[in-house]
Protein backbone atom coordinates (compact mmCIF):
# COMPACT_ATOMS: atom_id res chain seq x y z
CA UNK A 1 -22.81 -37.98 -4.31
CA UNK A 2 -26.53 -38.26 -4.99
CA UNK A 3 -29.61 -36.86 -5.12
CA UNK A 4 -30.20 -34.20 -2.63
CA UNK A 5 -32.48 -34.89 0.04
CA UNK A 6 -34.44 -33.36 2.73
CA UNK A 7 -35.97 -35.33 5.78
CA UNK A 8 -37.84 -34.28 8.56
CA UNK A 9 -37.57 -35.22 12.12
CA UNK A 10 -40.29 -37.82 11.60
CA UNK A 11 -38.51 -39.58 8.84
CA UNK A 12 -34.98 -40.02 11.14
CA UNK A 13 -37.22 -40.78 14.14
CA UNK A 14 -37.87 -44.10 12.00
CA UNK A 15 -34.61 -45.13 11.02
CA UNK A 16 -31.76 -47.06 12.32
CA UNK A 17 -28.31 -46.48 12.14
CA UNK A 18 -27.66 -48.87 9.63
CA UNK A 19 -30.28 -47.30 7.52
CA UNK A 20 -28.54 -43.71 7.68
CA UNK A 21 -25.20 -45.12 6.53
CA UNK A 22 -27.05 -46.36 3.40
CA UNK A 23 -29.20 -43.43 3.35
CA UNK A 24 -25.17 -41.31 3.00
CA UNK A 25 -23.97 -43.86 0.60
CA UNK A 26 -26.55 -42.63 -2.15
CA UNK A 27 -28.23 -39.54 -0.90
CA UNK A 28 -26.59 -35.85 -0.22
CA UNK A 29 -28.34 -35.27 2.85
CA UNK A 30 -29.57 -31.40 3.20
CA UNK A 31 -30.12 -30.16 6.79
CA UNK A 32 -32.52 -27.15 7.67
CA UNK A 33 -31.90 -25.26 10.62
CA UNK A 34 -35.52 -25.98 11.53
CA UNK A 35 -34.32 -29.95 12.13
CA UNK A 36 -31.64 -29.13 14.59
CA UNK A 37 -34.12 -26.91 17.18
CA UNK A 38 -36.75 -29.80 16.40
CA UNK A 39 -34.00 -31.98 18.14
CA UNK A 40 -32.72 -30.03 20.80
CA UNK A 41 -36.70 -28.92 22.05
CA UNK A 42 -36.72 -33.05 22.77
CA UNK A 43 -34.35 -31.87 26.11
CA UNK A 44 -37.44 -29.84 27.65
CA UNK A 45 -40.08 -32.63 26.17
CA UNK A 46 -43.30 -32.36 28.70
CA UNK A 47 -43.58 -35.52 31.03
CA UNK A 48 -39.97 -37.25 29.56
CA UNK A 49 -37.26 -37.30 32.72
CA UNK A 50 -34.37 -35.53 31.78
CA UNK A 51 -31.91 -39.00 31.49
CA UNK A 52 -34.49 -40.29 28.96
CA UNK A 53 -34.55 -36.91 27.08
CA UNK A 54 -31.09 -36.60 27.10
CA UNK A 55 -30.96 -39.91 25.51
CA UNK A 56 -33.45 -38.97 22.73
CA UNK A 57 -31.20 -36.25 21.57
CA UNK A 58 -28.22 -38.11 21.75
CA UNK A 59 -29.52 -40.71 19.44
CA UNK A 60 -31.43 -38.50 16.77
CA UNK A 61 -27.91 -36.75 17.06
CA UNK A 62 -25.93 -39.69 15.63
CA UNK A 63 -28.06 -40.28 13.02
CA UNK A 64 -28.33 -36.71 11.72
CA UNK A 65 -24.35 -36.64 11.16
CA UNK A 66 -23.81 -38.20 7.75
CA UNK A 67 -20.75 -37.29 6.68
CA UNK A 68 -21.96 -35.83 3.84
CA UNK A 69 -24.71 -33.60 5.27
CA UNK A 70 -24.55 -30.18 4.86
CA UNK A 71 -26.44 -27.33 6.96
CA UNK A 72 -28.33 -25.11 5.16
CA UNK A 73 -28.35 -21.72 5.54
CA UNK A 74 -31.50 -20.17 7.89
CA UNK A 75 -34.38 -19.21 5.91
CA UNK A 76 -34.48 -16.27 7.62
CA UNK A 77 -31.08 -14.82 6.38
CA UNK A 78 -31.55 -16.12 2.84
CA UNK A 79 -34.68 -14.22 2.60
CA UNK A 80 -32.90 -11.06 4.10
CA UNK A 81 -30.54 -11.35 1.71
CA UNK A 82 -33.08 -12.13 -1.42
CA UNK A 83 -35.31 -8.97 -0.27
CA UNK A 84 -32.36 -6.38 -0.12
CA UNK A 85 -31.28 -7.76 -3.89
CA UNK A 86 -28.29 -10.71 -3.02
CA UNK A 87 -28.12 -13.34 -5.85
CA UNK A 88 -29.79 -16.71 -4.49
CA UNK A 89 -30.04 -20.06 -6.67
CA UNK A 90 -32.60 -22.71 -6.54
CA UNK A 91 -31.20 -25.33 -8.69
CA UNK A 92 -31.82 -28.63 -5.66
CA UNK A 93 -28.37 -27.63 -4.03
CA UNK A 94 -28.09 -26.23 -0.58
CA UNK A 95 -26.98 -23.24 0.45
CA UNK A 96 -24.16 -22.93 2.70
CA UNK A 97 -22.83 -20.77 5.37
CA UNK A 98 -19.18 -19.45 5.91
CA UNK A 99 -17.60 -20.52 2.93
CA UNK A 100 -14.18 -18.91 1.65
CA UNK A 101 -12.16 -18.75 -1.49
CA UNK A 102 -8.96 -20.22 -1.34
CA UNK A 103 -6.33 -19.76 -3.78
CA UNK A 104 -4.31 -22.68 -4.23
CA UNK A 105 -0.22 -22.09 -4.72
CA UNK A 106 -0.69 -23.20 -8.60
CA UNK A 107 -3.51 -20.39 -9.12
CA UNK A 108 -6.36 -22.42 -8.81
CA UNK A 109 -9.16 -21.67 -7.11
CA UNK A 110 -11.61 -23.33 -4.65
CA UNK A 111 -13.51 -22.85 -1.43
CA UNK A 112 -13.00 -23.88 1.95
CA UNK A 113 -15.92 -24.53 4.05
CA UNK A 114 -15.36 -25.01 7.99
CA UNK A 115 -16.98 -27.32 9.76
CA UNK A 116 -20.44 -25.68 10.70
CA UNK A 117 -21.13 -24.40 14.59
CA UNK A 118 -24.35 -27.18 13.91
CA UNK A 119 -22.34 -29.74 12.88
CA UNK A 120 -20.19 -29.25 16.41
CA UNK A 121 -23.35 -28.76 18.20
CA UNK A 122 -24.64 -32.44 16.61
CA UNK A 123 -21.02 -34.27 17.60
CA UNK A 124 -22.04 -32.83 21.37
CA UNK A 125 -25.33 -34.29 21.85
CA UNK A 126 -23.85 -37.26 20.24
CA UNK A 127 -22.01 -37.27 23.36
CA UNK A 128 -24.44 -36.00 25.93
CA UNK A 129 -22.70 -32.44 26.00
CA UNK A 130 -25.33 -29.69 26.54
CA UNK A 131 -24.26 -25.76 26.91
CA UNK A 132 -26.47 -24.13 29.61
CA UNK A 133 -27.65 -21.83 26.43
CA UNK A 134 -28.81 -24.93 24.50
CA UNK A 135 -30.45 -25.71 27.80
CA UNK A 136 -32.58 -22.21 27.67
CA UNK A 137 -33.01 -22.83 23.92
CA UNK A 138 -35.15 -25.89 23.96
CA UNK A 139 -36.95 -24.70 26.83
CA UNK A 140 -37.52 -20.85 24.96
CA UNK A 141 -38.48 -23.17 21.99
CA UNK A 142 -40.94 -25.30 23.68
CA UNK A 143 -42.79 -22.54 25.69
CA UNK A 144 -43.10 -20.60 22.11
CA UNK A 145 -44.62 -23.65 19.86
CA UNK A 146 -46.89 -24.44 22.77
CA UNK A 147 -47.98 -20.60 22.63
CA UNK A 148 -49.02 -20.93 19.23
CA UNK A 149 -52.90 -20.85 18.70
CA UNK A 150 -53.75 -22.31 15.28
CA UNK A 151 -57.35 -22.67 16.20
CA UNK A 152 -57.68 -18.88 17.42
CA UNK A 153 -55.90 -17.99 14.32
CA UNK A 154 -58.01 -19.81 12.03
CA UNK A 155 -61.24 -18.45 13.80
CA UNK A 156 -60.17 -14.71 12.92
CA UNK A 157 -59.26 -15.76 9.29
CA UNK A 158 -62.59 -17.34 8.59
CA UNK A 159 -64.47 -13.99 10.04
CA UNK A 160 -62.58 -12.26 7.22
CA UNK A 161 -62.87 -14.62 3.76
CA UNK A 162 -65.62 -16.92 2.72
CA UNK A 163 -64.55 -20.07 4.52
CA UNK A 164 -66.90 -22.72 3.85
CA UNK A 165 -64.78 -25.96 3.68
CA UNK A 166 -65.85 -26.86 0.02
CA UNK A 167 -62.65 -25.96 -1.73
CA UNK A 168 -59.89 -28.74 -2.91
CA UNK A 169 -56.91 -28.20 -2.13
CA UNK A 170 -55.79 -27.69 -5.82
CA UNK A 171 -58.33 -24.99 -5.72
CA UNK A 172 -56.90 -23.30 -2.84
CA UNK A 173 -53.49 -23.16 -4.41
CA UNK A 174 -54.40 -21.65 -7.62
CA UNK A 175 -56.23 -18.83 -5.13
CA UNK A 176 -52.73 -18.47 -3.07
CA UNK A 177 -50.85 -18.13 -7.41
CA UNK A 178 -53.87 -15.92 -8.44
CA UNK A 179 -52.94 -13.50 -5.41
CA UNK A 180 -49.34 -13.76 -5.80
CA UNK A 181 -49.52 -11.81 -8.69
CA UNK A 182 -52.36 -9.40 -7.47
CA UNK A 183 -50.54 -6.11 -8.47
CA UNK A 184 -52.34 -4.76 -4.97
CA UNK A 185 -51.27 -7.59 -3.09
CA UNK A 186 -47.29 -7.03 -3.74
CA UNK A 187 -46.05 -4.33 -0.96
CA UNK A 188 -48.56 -6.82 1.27
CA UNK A 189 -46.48 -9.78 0.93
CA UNK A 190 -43.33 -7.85 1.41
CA UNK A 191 -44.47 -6.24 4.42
CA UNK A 192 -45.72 -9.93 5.62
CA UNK A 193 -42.08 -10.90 4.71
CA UNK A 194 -40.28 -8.34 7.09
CA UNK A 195 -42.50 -8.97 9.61
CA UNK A 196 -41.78 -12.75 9.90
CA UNK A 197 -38.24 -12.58 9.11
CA UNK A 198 -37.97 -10.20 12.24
CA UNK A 199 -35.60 -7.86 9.88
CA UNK A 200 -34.66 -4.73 11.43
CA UNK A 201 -35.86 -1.22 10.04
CA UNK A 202 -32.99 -0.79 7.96
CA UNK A 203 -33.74 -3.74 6.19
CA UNK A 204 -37.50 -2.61 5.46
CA UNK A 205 -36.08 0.63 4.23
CA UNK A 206 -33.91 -0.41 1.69
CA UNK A 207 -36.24 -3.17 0.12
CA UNK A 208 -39.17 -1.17 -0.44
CA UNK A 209 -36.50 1.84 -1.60
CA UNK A 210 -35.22 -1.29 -4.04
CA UNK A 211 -38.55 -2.14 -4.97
CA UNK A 212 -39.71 1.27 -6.28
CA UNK A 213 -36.62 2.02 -8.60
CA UNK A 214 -35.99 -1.19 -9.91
CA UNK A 215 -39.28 -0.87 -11.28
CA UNK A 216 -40.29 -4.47 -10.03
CA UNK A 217 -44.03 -5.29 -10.27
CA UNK A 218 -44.29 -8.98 -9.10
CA UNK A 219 -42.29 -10.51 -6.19
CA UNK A 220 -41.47 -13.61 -7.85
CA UNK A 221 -39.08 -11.26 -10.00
CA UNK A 222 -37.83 -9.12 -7.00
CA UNK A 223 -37.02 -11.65 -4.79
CA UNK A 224 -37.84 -15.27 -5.80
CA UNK A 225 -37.12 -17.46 -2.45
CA UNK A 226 -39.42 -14.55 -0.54
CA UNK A 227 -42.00 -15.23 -2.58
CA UNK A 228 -41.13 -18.96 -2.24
CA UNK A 229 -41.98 -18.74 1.10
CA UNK A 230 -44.90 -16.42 0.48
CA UNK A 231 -46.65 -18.76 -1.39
CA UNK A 232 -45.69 -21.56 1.47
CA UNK A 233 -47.13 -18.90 3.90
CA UNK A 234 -50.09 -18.40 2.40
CA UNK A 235 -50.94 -22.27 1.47
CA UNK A 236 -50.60 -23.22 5.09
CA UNK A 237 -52.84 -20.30 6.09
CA UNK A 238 -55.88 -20.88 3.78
CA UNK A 239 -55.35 -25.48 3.82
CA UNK A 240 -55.80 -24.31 7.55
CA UNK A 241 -59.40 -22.01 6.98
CA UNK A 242 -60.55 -25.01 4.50
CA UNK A 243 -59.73 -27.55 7.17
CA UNK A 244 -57.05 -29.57 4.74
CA UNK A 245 -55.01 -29.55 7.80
CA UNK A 246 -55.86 -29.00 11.53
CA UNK A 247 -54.27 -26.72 13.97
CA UNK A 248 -52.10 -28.51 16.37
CA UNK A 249 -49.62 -25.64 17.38
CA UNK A 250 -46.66 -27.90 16.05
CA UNK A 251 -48.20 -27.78 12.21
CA UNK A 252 -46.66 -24.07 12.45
CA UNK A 253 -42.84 -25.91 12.89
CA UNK A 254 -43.54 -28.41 10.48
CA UNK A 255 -44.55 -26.01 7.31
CA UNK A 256 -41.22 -24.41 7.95
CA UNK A 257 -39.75 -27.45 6.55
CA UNK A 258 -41.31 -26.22 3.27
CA UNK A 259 -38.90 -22.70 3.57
CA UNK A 260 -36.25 -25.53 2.60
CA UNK A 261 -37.65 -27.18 -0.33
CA UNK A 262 -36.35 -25.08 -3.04
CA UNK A 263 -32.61 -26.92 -1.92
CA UNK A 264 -33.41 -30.55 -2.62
CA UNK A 265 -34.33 -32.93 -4.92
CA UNK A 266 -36.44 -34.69 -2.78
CA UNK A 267 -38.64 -34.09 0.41
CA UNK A 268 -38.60 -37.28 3.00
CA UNK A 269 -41.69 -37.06 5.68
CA UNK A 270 -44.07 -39.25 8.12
CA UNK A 271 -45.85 -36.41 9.10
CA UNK A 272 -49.29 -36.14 7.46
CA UNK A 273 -49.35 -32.44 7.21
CA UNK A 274 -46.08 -32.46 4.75
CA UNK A 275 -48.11 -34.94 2.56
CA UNK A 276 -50.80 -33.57 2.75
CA UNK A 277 -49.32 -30.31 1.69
CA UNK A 278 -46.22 -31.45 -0.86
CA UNK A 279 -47.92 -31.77 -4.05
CA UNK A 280 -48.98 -27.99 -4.08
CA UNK A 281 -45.35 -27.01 -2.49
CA UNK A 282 -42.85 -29.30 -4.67
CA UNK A 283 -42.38 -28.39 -7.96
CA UNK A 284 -42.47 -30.78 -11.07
CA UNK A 285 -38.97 -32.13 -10.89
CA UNK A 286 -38.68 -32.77 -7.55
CA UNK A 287 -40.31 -36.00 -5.07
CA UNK A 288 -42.28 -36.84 -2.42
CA UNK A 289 -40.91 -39.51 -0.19
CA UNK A 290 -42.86 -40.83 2.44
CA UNK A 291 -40.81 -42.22 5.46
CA UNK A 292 -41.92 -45.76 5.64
CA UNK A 293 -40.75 -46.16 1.62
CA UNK A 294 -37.35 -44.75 2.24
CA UNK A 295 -36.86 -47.00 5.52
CA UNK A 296 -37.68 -50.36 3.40
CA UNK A 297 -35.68 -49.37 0.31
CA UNK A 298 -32.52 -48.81 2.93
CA UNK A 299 -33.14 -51.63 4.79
CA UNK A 300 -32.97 -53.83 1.83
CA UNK A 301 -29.77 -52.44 0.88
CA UNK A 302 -28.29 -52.52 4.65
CA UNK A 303 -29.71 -56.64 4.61
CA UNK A 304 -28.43 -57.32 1.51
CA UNK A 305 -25.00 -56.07 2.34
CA UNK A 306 -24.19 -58.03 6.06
CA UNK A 307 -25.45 -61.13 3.95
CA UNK A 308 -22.51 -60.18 1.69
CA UNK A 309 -20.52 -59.87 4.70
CA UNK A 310 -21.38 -62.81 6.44
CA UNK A 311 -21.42 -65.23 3.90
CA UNK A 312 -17.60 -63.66 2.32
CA UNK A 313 -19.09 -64.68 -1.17
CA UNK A 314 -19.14 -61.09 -2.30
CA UNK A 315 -17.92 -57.95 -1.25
CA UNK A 316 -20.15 -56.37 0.88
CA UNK A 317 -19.42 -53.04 -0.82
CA UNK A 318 -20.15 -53.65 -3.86
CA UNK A 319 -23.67 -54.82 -2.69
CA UNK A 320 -26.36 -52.44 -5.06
CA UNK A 321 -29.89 -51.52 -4.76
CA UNK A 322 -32.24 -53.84 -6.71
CA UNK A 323 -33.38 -53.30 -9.84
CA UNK A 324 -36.84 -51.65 -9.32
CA UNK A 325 -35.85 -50.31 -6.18
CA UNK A 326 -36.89 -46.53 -4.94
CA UNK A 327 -33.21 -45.47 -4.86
CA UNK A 328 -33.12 -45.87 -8.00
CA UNK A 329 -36.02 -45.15 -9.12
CA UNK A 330 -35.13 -41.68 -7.19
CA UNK A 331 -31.49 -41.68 -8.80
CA UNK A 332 -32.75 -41.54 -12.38
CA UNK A 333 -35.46 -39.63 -12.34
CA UNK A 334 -33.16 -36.26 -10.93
CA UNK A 335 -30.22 -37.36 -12.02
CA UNK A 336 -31.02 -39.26 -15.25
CA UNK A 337 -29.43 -42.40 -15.16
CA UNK A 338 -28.16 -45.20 -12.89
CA UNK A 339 -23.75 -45.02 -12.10
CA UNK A 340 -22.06 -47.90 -12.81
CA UNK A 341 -21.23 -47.95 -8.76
CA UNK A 342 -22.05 -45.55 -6.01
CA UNK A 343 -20.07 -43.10 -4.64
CA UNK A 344 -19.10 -45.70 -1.75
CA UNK A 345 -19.52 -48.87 -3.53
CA UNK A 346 -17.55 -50.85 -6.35
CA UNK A 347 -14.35 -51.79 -5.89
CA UNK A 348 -12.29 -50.09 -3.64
CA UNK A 349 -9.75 -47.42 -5.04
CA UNK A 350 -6.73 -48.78 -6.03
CA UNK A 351 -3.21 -47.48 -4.46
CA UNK A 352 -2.03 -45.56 -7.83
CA UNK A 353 -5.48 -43.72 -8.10
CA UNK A 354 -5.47 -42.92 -4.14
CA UNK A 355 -1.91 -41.08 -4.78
CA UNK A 356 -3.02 -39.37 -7.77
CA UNK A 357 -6.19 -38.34 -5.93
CA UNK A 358 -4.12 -37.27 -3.02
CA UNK A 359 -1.24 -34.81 -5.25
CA UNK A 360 -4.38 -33.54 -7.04
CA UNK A 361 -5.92 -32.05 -3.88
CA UNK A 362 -3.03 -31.13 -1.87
CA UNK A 363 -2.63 -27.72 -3.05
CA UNK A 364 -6.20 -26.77 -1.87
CA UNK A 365 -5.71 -28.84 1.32
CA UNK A 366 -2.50 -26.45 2.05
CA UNK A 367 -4.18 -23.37 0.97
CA UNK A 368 -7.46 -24.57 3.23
CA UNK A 369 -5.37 -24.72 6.30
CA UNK A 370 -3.98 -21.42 5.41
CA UNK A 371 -7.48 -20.42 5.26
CA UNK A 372 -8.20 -21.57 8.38
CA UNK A 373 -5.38 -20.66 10.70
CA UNK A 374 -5.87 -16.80 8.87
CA UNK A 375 -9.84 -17.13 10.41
CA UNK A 376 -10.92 -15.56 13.53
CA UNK A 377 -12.41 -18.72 16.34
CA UNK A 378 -15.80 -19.93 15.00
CA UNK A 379 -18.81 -19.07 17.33
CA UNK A 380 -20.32 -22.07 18.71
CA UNK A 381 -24.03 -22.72 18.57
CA UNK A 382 -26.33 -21.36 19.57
CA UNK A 383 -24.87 -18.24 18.37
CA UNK A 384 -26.46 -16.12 21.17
């Protein structure tokens, strides 16, 4: 398991198959919900006949199913949660849905996580399997992106602030940090919050009641992912009155990616708003990939190994990125050094270690299946 990694639709649109096997041998791929809609919209894509669209899908689907992807929880929910006072970490791991504890029959202790109603939804497409309500999805999704009026709401921004487009963009994030700790501005951002979560009244009620007895006085300490994606809010809305970025209606979907960030090493992207935008939203310790550098550094690998193959004078898997190369470069700078072999590479596991692998897990693979036969059917997705 490597680095964790987020790409966007862009950055898969560019790479083979081969390249995504290579991409799981040294990368823990991190999935935001925002990715899988991106996909399924491509069914109800303007001008594209539906055989053709059909077949977009199913391909983006195969190579969005690494076996060692995980879904990330909906920024949406994990902001819910943050508001009303739920512990949330942002340490570059993902946050995942449904998981259980399982207590193994020697007393220890794990947790079992299901396969995800995404991850069924992705083996579908893969297949060119389509629920009627996936159907209405990508056409509900495409009619509300195209709705979207960046350029209207730009106009009634710039009425409001001084807008002249003379400001860097490292001057218009230390304005979006300089208000996020505006004592006045506070309740604001919250209310912002609720409104583009969609939460219910209930949920309004109890954060602002949380707010003024836990004698917060700065978001950042009341809720830290909401005022992640404050800040992410707010540096999309003023890059777009200074003109940093322009106001195609899609630019909306793509800053969601952002929501993510927090969950992943490192942020993979062909799409010129997420670099134009990344080093204000990534923090010091993480990277900015951009799709055309991750391609060639898997490609070499993916070369390099059927040469192995074909020629039989060394085992193809224990084929390794270059010296030099940006996997590694990306390996040791987040996870500080270089393994002697990758997770999938080397020399394959000997019989004695499979066996003693294999005893050590077997009580939590007996007390998983308990887990799941005890669990009601999982919904599939859309959950609707």
């Amino acid at each position: 398991m490597g680095p964790t990694i987020i790409l966007d639709k862009s950055a898969y649109q560019c790479l083979s198959r081969e390249d995504t096997f290579e991409l799981d041998r040294y990368f823990l791929v991190v999935v935001p919900p925002v990715l899988i809609l991106e996909v399924l919209a491509d069914l109800k894509k303007p001008g594209m006949e539906p055989d053709k669209a059909q077949a977009t899908v199913r391909q983006l689907a195969r190579k969005i199913q690494p076996s060692q992807g995980i879904i990330n929880v909906d920024y949406r929910t994990l902001c819910t949660n943050d508001l009303l006072g739920s512990e949330l970490t942002m340490d570059r791991r993902p946050v995942v849905g449904g998981a259980k504890r399982v207590v193994a029959g020697d007393g220890s202790v794990g947790a079992f996580i299901d396969v995800q109603p995404e991850d069924e939804a992705l083996i579908r497409w893969s297949c060119d399997s389509f629920d009627e309500a996936e159907e209405l999805l990508a056409a509900s999704w495409r009619r509300s992106s195209k709705a979207l009026d960046l350029e209207a709401f730009k106009r009634r921004l710039q009425r409001r602030i001084d807008w002249a487009p003379r400001r860097s963009l490292s001057l218009v994030r230390q304005v979006v940090d300089a208000l996020l700790v505006e004592p006045e501005a506070q309740l604001t951002l919250i209310d912002c919050l609720i409104e583009e979560i969609n939460a219910i009244p209930e949920v309004r009620e109890w954060t602002l009641s949380r707010w003024r007895y836990g004698g917060f006085s700065r978001l950042s300490d009341f809720a830290a992912f909401a005022h992640h994606c404050a800040r992410v809010n707010l540096l999309f809305q003023l890059a777009l009155v200074y003109e940093h970025i322009g106001t195609r209606s899609t630019n909306r979907i793509d800053m969601e990616y952002f929501y993510y960030s927090p969950f992943a090493h490192i942020f993979c992207s062909g799409d010129r708003l997420h670099k134009t935008l990344a080093e204000e939203v990534l923090a010091r310790d993480q990277s900015f990939v951009w799709h055309d550098d991750l391609r060639c550094a898997l490609r070499q690998v993916s070369e390099a190994r059927q040469l192995a193959k074909e020629s039989g004078r060394e085992d193809p898997h224990g084929v390794q990125p270059e010296e030099g190369s940006l996997i590694r470069k990306l390996w040791t700078r987040h996870l500080g050094a270089w393994p002697d072999r990758s997770s999938s590479g080397g020399s394959p596991v000997s019989n004695e270690e499979q066996e003693r692998i294999m005893k050590e897990i077997a009580p939590f693979m007996d007390a998983c299946k308990r887990a799941e036969r005890a669990s009601p059917p999982r919904p599939r997705w859309p959950c609707l």
